[in-house]
C-alpha atoms as a PDB file:
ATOM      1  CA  UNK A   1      -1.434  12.248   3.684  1.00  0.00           C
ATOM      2  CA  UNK A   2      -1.396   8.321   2.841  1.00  0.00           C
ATOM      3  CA  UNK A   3      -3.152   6.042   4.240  1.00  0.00           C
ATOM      4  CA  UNK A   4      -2.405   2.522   3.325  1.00  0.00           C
ATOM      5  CA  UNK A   5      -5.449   0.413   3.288  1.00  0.00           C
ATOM      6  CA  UNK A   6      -3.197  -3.026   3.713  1.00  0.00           C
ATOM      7  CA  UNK A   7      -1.790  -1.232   6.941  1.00  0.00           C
ATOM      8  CA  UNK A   8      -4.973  -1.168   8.586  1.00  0.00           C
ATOM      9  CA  UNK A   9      -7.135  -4.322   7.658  1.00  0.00           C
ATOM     10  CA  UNK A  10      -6.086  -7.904   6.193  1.00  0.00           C
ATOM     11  CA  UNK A  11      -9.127  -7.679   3.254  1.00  0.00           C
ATOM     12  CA  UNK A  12     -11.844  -4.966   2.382  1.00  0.00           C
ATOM     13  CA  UNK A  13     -14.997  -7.366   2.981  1.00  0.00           C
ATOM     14  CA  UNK A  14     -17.098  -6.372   5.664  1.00  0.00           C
ATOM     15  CA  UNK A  15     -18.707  -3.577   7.510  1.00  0.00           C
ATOM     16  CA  UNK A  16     -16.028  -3.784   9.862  1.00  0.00           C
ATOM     17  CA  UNK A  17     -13.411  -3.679   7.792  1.00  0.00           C
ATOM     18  CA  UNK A  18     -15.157  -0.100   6.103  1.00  0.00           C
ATOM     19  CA  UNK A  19     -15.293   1.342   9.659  1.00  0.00           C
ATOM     20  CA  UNK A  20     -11.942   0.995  10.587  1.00  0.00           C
ATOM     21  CA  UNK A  21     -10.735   2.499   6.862  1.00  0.00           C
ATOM     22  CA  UNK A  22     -13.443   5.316   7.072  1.00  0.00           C
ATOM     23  CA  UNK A  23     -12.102   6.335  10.752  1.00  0.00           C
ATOM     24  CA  UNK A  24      -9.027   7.133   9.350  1.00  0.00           C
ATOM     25  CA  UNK A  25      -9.774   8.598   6.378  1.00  0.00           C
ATOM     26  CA  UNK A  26     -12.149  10.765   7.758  1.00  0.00           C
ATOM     27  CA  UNK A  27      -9.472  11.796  10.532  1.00  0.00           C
ATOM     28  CA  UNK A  28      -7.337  12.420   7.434  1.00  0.00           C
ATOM     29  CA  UNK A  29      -9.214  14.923   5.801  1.00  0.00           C
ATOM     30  CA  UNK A  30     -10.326  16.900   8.442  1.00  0.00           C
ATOM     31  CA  UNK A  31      -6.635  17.328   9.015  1.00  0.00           C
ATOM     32  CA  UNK A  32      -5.380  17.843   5.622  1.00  0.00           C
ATOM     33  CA  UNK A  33      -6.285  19.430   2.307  1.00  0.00           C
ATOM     34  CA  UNK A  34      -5.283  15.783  -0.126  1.00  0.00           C
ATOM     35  CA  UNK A  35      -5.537  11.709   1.317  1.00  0.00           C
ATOM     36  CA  UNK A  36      -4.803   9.174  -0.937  1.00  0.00           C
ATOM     37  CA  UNK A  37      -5.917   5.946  -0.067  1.00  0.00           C
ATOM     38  CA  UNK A  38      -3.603   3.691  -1.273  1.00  0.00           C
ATOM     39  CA  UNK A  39      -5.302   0.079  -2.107  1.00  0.00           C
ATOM     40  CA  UNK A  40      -1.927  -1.808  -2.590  1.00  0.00           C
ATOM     41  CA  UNK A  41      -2.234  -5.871  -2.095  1.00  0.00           C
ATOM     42  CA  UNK A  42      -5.684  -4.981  -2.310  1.00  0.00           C
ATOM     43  CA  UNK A  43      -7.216  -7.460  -4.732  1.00  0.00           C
ATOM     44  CA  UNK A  44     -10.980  -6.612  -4.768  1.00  0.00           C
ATOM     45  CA  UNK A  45     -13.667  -5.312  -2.192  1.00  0.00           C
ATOM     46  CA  UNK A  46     -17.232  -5.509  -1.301  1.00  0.00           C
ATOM     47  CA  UNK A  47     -19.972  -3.056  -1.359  1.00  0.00           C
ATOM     48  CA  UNK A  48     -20.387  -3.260   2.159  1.00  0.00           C
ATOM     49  CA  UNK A  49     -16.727  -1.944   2.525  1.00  0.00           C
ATOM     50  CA  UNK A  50     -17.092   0.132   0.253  1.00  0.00           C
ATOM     51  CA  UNK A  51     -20.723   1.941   2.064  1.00  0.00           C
ATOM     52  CA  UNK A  52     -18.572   1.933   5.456  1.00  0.00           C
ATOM     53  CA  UNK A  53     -15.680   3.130   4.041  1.00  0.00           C
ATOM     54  CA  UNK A  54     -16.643   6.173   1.781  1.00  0.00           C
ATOM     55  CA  UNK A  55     -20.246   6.500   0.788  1.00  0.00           C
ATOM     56  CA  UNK A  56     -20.562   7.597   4.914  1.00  0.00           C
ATOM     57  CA  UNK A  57     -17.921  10.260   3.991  1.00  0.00           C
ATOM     58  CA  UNK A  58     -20.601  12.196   2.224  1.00  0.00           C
ATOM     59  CA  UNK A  59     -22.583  13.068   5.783  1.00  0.00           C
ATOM     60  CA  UNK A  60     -19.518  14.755   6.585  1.00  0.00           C
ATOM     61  CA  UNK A  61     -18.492  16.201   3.164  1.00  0.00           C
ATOM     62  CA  UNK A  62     -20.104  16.879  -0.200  1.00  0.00           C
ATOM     63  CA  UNK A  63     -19.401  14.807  -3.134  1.00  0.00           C
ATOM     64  CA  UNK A  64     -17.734  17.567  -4.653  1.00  0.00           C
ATOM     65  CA  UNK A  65     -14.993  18.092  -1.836  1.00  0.00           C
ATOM     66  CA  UNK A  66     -14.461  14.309  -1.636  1.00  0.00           C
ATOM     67  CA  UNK A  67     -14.084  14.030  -4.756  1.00  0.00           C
ATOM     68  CA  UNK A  68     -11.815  16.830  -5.395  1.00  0.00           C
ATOM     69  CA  UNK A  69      -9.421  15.894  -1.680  1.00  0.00           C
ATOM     70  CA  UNK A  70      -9.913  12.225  -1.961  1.00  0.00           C
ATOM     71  CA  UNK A  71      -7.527  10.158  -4.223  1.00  0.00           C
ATOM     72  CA  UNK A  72      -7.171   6.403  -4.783  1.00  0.00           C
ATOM     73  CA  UNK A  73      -3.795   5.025  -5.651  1.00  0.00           C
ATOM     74  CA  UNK A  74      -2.905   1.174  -7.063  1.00  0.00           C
ATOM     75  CA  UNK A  75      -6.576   0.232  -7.498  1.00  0.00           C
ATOM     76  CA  UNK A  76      -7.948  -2.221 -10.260  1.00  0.00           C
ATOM     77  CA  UNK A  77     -10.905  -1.726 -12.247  1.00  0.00           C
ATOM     78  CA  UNK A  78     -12.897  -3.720  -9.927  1.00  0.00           C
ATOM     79  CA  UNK A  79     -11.937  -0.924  -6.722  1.00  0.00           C
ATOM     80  CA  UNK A  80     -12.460   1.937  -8.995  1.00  0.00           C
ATOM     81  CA  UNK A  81     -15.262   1.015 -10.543  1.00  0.00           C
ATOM     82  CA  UNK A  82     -16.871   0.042  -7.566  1.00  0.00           C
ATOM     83  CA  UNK A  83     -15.899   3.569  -5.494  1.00  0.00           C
ATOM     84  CA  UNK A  84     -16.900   5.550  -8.422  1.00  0.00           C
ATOM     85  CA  UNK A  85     -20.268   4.121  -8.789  1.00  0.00           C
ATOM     86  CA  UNK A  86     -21.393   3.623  -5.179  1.00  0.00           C
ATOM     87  CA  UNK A  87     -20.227   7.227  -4.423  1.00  0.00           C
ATOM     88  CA  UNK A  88     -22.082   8.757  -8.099  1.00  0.00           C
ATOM     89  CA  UNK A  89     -25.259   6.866  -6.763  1.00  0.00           C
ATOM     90  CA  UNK A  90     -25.524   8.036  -3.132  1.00  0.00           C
ATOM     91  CA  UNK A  91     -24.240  11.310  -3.789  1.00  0.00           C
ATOM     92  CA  UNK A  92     -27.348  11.861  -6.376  1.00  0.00           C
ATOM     93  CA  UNK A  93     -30.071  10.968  -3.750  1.00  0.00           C
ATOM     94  CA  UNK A  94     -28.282  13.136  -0.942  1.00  0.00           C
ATOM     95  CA  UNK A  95     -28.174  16.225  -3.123  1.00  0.00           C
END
């Protein structure tokens, strides 16, 4: 499944915006094995997004299966990087 962050909210800046991204995500993989998350016209994002949107995935999943059912597609460095680290971080004081 795809789910097209552009398709749901206008920018990736607030808390808000996280929630309604994590909602379907979530929905996502409880209902299939794979999501990509597809960041297209996405230009950059906060860390507040980013805490709403998939570091609250891990009290539903462990890093592990996010990581290995989770996928981003057309992100920059900035997205990536971002993702990667706040996920790394949280997932290391959880475990």
């Amino acid at each position: 499944m795809v789910v097209v962050v552009k398709d749901l909210v206008s920018s990736c800046d607030t808390n808000y915006d996280g929630m309604v991204v994590h909602k379907h995500v979530l929905s996502a993989l409880h209902g299939t094995d794979s999501v990509v998350v597809d960041f297209s016209g996405i230009p950059n994002v906060t860390s507040s997004f980013v805490n709403c949107a998939f570091v609250a995935l891990l009290q539903d999943f462990d890093f592990a299966q996010i990581r290995s059912r989770l996928h981003l597609q057309n992100v920059n460095r900035q997205i990536g990087n971002l993702v990667r680290d706040r996920m790394k971080k949280e997932a290391a004081t959880v475990a």
